[in-house]
N, C-alpha and C. Protein backbone atom coordinates (compact mmCIF):
# COMPACT_ATOMS: atom_id res chain seq x y z
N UNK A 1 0.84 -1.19 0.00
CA UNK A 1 0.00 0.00 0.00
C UNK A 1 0.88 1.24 0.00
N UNK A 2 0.96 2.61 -0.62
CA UNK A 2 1.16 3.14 -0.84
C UNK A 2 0.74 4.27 0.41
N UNK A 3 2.32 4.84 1.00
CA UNK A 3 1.76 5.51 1.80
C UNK A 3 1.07 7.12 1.64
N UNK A 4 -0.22 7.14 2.31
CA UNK A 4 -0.91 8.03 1.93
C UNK A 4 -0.48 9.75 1.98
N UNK A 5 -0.87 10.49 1.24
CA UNK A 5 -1.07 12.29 1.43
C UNK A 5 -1.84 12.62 1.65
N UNK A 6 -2.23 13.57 2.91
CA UNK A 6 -3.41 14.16 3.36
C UNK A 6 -3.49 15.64 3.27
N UNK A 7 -4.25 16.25 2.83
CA UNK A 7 -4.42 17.56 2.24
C UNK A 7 -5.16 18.32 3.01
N UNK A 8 -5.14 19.81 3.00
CA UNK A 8 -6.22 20.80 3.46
C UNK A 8 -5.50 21.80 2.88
N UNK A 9 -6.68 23.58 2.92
CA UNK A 9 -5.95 24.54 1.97
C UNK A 9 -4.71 24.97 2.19
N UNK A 10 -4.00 24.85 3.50
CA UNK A 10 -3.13 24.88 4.13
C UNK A 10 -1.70 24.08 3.84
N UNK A 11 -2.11 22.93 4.03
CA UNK A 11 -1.42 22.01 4.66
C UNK A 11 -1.07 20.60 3.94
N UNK A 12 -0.16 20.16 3.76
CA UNK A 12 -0.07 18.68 3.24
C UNK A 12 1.18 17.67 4.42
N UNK A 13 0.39 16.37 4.47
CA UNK A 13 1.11 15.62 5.14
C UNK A 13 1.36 14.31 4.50
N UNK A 14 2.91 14.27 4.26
CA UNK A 14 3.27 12.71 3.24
C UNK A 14 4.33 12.43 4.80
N UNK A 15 4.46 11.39 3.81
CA UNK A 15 5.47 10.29 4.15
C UNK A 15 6.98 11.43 4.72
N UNK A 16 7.19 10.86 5.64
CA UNK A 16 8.83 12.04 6.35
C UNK A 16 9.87 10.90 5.11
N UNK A 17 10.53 11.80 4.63
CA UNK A 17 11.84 11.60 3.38
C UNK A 17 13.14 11.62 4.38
N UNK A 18 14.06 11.42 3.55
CA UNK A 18 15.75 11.16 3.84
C UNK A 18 15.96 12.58 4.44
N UNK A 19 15.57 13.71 2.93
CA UNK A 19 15.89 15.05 3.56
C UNK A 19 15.60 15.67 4.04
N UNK A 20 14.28 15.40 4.76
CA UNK A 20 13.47 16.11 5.92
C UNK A 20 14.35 16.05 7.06
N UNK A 21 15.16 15.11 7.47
CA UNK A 21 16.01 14.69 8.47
C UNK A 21 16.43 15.67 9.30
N UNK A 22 17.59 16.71 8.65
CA UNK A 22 17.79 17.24 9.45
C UNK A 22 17.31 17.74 10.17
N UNK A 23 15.96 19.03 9.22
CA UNK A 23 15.35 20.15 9.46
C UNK A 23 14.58 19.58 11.26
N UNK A 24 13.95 18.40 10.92
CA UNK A 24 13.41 17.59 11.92
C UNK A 24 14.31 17.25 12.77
N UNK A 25 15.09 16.92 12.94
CA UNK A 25 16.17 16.79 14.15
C UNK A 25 16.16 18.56 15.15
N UNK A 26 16.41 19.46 14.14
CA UNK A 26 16.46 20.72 14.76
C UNK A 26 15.15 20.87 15.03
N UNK A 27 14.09 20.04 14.67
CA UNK A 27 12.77 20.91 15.55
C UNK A 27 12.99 19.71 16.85
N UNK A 28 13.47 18.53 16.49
CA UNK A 28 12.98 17.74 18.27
C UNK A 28 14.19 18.12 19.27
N UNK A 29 15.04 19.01 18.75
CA UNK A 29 16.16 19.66 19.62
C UNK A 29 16.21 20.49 20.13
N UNK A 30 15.31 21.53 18.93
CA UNK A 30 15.09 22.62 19.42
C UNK A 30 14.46 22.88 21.52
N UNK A 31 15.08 23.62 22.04
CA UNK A 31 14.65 23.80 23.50
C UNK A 31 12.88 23.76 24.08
N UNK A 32 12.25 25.05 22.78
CA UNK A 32 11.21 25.00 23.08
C UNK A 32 10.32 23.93 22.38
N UNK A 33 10.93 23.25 21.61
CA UNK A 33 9.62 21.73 21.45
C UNK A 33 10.46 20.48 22.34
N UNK A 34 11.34 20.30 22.38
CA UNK A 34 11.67 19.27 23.19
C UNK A 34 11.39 19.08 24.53
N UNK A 35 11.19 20.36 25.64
CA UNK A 35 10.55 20.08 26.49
C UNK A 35 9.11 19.81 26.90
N UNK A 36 8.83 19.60 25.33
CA UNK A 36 7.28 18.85 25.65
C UNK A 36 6.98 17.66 24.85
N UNK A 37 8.14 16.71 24.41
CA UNK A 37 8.73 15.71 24.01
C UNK A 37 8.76 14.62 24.37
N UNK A 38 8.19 13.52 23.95
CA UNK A 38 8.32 12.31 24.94
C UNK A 38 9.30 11.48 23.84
N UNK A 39 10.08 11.67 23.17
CA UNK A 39 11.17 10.66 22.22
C UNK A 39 11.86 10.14 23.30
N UNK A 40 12.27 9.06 23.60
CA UNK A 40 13.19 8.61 24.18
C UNK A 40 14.64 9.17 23.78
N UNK A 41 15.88 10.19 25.12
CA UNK A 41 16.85 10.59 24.52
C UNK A 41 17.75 9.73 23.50
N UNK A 42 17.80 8.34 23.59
CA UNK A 42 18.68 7.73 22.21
C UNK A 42 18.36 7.88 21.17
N UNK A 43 17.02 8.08 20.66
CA UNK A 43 16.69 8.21 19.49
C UNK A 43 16.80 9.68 18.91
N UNK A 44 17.42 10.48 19.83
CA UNK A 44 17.76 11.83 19.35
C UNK A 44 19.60 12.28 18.72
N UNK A 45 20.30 11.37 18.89
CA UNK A 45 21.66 11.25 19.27
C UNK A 45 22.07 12.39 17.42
N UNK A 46 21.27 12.10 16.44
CA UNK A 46 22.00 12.41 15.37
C UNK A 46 20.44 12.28 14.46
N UNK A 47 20.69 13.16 13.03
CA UNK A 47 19.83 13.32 11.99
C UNK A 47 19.31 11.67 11.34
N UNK A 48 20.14 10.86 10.90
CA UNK A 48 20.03 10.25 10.36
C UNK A 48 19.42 9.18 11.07
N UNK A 49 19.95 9.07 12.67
CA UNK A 49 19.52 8.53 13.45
C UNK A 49 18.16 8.28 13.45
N UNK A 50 17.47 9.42 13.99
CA UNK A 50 15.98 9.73 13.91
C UNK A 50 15.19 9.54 12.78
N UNK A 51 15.62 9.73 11.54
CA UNK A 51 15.33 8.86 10.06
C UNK A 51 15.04 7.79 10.64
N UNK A 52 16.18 6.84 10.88
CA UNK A 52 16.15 5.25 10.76
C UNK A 52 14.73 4.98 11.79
N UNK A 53 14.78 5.62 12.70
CA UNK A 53 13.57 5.35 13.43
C UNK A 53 12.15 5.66 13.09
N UNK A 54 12.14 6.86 11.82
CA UNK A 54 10.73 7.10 11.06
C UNK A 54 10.78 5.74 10.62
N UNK A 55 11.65 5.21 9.61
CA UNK A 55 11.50 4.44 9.02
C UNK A 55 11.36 2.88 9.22
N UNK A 56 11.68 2.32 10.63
CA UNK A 56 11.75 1.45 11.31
C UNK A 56 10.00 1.22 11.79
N UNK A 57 9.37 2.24 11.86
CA UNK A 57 8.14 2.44 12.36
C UNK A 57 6.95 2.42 11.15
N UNK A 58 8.02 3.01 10.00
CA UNK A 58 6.79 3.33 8.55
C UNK A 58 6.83 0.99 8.60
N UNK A 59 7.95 -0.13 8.46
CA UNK A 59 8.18 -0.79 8.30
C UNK A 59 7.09 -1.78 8.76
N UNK A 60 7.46 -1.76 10.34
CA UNK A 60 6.55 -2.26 11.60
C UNK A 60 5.14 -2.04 11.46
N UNK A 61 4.85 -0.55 11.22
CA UNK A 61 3.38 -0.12 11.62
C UNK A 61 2.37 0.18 12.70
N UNK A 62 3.50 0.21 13.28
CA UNK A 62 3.47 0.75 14.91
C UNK A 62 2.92 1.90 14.76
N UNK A 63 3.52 3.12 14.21
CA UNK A 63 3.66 4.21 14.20
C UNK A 63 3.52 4.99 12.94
N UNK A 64 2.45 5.96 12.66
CA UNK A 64 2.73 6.23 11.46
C UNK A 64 2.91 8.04 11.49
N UNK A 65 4.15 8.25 11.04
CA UNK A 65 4.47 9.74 10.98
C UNK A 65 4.76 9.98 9.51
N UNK A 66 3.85 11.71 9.98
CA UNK A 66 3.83 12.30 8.28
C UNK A 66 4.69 13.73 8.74
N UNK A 67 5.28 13.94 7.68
CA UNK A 67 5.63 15.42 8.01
C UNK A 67 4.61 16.45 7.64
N UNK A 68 5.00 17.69 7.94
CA UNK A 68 3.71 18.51 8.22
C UNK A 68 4.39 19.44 7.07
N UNK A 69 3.67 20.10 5.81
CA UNK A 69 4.20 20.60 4.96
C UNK A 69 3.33 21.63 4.86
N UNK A 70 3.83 22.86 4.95
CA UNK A 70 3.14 24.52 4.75
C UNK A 70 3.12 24.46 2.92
N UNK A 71 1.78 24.70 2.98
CA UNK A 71 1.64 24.38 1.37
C UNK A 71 2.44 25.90 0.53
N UNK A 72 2.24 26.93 0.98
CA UNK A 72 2.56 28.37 0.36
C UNK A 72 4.34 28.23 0.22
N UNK A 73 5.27 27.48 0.93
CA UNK A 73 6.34 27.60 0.58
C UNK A 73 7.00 25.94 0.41
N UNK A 74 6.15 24.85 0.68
CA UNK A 74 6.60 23.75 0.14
C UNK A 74 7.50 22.99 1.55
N UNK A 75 7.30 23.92 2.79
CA UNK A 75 8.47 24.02 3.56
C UNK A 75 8.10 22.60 4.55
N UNK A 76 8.84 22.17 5.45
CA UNK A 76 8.39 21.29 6.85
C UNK A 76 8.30 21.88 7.73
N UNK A 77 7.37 22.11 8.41
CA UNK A 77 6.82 22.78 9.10
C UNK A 77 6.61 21.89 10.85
N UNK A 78 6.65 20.22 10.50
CA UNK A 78 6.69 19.70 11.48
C UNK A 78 5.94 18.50 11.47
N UNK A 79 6.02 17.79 12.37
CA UNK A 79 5.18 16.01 12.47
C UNK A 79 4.12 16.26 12.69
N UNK A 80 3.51 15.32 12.42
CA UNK A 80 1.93 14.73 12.93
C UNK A 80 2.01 13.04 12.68
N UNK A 81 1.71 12.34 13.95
CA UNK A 81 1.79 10.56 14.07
C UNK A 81 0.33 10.11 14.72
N UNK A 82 0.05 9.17 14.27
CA UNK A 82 -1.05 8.39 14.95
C UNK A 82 0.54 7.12 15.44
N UNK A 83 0.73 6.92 16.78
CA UNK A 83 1.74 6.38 17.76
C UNK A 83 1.10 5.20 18.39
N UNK A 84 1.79 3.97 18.45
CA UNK A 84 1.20 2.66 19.06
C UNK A 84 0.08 2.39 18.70
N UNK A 85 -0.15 2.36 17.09
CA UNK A 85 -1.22 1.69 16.03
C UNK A 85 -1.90 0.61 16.38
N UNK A 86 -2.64 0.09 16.83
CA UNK A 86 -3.43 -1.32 16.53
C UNK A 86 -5.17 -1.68 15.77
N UNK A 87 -4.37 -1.63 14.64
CA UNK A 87 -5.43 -2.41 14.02
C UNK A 87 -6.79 -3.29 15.10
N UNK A 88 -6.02 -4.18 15.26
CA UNK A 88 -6.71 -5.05 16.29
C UNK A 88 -7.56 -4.42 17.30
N UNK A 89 -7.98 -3.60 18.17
CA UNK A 89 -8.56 -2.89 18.67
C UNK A 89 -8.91 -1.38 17.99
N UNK A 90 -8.51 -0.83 17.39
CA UNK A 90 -8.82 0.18 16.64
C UNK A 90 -8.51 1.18 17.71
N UNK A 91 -7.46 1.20 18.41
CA UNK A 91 -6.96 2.19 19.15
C UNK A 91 -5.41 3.20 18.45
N UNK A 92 -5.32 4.30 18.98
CA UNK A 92 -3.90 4.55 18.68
C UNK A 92 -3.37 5.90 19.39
N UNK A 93 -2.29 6.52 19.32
CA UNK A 93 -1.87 7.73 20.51
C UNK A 93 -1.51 8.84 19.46
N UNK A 94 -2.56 9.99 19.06
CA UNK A 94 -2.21 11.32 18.56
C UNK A 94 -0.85 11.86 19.37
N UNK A 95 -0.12 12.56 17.87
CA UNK A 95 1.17 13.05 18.77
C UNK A 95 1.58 14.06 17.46
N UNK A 96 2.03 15.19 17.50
CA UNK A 96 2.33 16.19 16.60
C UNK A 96 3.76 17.44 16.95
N UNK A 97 4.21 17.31 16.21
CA UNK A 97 5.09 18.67 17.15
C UNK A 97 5.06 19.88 15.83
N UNK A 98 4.89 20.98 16.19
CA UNK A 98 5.21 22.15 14.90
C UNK A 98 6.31 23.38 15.13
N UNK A 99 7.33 23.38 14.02
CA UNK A 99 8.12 24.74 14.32
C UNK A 99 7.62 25.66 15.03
N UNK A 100 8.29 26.15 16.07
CA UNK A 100 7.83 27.54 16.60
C UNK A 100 7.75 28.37 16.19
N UNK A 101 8.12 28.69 14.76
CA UNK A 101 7.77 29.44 13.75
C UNK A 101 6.37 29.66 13.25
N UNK A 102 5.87 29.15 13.35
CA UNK A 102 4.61 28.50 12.83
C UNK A 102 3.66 28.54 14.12
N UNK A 103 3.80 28.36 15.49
CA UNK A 103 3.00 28.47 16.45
C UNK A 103 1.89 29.44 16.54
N UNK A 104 0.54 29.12 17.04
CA UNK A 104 -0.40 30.07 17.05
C UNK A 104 -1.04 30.61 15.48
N UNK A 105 -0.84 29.42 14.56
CA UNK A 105 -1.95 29.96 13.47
C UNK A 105 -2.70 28.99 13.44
N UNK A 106 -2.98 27.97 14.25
CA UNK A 106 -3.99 26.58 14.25
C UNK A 106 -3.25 25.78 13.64
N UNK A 107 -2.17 25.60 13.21
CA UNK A 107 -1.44 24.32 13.02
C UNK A 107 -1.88 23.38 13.11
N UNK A 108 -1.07 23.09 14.15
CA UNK A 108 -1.50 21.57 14.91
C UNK A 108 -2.70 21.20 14.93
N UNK A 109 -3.69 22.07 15.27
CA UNK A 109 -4.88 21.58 15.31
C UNK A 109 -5.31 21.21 13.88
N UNK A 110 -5.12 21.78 12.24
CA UNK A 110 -5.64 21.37 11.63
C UNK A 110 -4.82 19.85 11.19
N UNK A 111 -3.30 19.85 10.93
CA UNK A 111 -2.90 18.68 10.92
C UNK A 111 -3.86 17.62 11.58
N UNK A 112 -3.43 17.72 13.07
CA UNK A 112 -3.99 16.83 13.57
C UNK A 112 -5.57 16.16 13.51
N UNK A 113 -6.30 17.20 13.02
CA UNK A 113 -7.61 16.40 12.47
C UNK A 113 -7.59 15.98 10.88
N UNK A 114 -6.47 16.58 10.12
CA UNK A 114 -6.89 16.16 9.18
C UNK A 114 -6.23 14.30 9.53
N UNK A 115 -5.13 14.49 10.11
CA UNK A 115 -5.15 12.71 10.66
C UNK A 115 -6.25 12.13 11.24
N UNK A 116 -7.25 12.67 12.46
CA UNK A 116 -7.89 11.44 12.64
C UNK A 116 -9.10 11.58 11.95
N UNK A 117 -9.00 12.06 10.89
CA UNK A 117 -10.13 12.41 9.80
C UNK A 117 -9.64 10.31 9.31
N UNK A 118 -8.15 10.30 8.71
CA UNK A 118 -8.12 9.32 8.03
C UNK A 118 -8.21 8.38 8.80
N UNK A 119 -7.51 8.47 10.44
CA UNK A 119 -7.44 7.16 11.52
C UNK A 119 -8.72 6.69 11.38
N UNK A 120 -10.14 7.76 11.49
CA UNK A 120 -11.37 7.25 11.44
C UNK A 120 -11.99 6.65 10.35
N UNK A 121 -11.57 6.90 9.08
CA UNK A 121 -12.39 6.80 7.81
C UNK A 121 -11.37 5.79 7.46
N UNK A 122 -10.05 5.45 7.55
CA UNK A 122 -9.13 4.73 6.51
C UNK A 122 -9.01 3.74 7.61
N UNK A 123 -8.69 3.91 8.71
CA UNK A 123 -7.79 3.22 9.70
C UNK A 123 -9.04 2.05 10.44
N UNK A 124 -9.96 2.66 10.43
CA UNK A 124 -11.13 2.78 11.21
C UNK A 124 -10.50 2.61 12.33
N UNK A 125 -10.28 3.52 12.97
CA UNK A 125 -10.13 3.88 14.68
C UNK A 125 -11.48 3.91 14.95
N UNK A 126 -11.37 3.52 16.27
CA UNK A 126 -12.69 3.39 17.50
C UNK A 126 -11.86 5.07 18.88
N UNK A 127 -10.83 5.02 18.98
CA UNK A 127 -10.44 5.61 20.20
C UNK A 127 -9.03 6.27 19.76
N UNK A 128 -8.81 7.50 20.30
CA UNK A 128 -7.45 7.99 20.19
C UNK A 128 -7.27 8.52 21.46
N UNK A 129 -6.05 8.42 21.89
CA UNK A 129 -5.59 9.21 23.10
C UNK A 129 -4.03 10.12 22.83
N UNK A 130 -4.05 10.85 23.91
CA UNK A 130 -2.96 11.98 23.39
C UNK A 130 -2.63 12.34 24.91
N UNK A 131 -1.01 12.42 24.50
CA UNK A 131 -0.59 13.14 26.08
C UNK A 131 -0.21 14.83 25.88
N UNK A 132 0.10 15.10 26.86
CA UNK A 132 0.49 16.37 27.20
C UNK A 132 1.04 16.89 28.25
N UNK A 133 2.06 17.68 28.16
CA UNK A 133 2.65 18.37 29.84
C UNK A 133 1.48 18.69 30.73
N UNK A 134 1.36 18.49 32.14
CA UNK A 134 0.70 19.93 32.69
C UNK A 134 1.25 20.90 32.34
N UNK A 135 2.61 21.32 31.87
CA UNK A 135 2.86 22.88 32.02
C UNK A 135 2.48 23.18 30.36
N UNK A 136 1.99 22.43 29.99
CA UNK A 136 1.96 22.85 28.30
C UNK A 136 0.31 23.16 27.52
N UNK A 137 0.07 24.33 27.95
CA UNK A 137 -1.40 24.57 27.81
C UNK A 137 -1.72 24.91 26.11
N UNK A 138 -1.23 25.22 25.78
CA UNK A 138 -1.25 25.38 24.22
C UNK A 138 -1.43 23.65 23.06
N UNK A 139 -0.79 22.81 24.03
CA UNK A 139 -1.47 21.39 23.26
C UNK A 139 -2.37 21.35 23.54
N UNK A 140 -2.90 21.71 25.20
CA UNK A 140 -4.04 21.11 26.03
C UNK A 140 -4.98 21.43 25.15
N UNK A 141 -4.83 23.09 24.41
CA UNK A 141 -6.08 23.41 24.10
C UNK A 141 -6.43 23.09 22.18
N UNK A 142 -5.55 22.64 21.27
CA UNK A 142 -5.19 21.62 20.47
C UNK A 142 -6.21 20.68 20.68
N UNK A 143 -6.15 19.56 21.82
CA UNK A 143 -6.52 18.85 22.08
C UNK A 143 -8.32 18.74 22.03
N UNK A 144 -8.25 19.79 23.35
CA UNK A 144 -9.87 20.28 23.42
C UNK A 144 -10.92 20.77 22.17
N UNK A 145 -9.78 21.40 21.57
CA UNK A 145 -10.70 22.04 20.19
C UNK A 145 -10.76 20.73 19.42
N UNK A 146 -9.91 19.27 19.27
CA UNK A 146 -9.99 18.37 18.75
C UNK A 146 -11.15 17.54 19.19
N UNK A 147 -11.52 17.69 20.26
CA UNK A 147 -12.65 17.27 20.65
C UNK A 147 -12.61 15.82 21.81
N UNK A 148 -10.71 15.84 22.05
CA UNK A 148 -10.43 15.12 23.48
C UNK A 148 -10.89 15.67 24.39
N UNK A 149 -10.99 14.97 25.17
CA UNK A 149 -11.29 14.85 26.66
C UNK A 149 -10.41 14.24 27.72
N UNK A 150 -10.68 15.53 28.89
CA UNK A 150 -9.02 14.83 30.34
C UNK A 150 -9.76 13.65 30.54
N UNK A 151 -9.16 12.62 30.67
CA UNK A 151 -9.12 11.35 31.17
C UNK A 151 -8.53 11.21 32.62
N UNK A 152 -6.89 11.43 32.63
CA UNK A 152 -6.63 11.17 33.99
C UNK A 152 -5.18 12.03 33.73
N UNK A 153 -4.27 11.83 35.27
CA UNK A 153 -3.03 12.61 35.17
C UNK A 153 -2.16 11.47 35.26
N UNK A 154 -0.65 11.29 34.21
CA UNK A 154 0.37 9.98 34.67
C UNK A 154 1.00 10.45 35.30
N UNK A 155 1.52 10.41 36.82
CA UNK A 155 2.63 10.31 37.14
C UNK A 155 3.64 9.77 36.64
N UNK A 156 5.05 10.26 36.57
CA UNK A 156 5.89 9.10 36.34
C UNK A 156 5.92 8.11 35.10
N UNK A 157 5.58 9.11 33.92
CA UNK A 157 4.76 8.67 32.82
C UNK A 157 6.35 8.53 32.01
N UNK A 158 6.12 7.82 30.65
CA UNK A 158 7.06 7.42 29.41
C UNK A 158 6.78 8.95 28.87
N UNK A 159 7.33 10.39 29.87
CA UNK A 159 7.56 11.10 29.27
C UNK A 159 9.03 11.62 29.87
N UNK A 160 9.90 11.90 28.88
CA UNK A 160 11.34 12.91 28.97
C UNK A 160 11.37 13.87 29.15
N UNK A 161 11.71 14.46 29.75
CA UNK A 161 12.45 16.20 30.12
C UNK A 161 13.71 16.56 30.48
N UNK A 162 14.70 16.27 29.52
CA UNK A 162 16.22 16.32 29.64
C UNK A 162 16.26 14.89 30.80
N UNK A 163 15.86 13.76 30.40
CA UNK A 163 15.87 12.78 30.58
C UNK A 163 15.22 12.55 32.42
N UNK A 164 14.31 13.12 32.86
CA UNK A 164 13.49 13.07 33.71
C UNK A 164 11.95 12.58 33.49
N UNK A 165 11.90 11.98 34.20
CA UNK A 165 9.86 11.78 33.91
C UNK A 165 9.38 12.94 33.93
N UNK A 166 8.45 13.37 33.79
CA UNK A 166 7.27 14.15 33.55
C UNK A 166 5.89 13.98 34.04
N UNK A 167 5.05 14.43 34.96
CA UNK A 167 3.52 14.47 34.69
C UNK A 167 3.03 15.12 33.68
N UNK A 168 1.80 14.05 33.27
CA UNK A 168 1.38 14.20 32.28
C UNK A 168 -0.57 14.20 32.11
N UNK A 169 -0.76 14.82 31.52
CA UNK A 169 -2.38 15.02 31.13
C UNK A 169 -2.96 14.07 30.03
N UNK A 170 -3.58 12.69 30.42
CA UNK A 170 -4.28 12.06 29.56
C UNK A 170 -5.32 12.32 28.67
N UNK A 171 -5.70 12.65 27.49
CA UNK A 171 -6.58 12.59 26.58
C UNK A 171 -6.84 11.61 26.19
N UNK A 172 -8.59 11.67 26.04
CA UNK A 172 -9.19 10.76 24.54
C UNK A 172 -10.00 11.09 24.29
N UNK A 173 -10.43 10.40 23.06
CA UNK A 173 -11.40 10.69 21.83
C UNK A 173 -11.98 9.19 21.86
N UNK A 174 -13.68 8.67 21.57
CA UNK A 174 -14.17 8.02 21.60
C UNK A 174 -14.53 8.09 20.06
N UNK A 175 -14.02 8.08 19.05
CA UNK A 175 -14.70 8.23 17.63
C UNK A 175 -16.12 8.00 17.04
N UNK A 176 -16.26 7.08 17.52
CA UNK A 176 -17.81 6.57 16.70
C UNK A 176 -18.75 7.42 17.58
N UNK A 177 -18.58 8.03 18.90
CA UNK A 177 -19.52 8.62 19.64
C UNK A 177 -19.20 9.70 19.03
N UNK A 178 -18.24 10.54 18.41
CA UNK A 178 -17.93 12.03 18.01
C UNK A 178 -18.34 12.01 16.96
N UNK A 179 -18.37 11.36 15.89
CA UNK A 179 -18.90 11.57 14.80
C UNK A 179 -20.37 11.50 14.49
């Protein structure tokens, strides 16, 4: 199967390429998106590095990440993943990061629905969930306008902060009830 492109007037999201690499390394490095980052620090070590791991995941199907492409200059603008895929239950974990360049024009938020536009219609998802910092109110509200809901708080969660856990704010989405 041919991996898919998802469109809006905005926005296009394909498949992350060889030469997206770097640009993407400097956004999960960058200070202000990495501290709201849950990559495990090894998988950050180098450009190519972090490739092998898009691509290890496009393979598996674990994970499916698109890069986020600003249609007016062709540019990367940043990820959008449906994370820990299962078919089998029709579950999976929204996760997006966008240049800070780019912050505060609805980004993320439209990426991210134009994904569970397809999780729901292509994937058939039943459920999505999504984390978030407490200190990071600008996903929270991403989230909300997406039409998640707080679930619960992780302590001590599979999130990084210069290699510290993190509390974290649970989201989900019940699909077939939202639509």
């Amino acid at each position: 199967m041919k991996f898919p492109v998802l469109e809006n007037e905005r926005l296009r999201l394909r498949r992350i390429e060889s030469e997206d690499s770097e640009l993407l390394f400097q956004y999960v490095t960058d200070p202000r998106i990495e501290r709201h980052m849950s990559f495990q620090p090894d998988t950050l070590l180098f450009p190519k590095r972090l490739f092998r791991y898009f691509e290890e995941t496009y393979r598996s199907l674990n994970d499916l990440h698109f890069a986020v492409i600003w249609k007016e200059t062709g540019e990367v603008i940043g990820i959008c993943s449906l994370q820990q895929w299962s078919e089998l239950n029709g579950k999976a974990r929204l996760g997006y990061l966008i240049s800070p360049s780019f912050w505060n024009l609805g980004i993320a938020t439209e990426a991210a629905g134009l994904l569970l536009r397809f999780g729901a219609e292509v994937l058939g998802l039943n459920e999505v969930e999504a984390r978030c910092g407490v200190d990071n109110p600008a996903s929270e509200r991403v989230l909300k306008k997406l039409g998640l809901s707080l679930q619960a708080y992780a302590d001590n969660s599979v999130g990084y902060r210069s290699n510290e856990y993190c509390r974290l704010k649970v989201y989900s989405l019940h699909i077939k009830k939202a639509l």
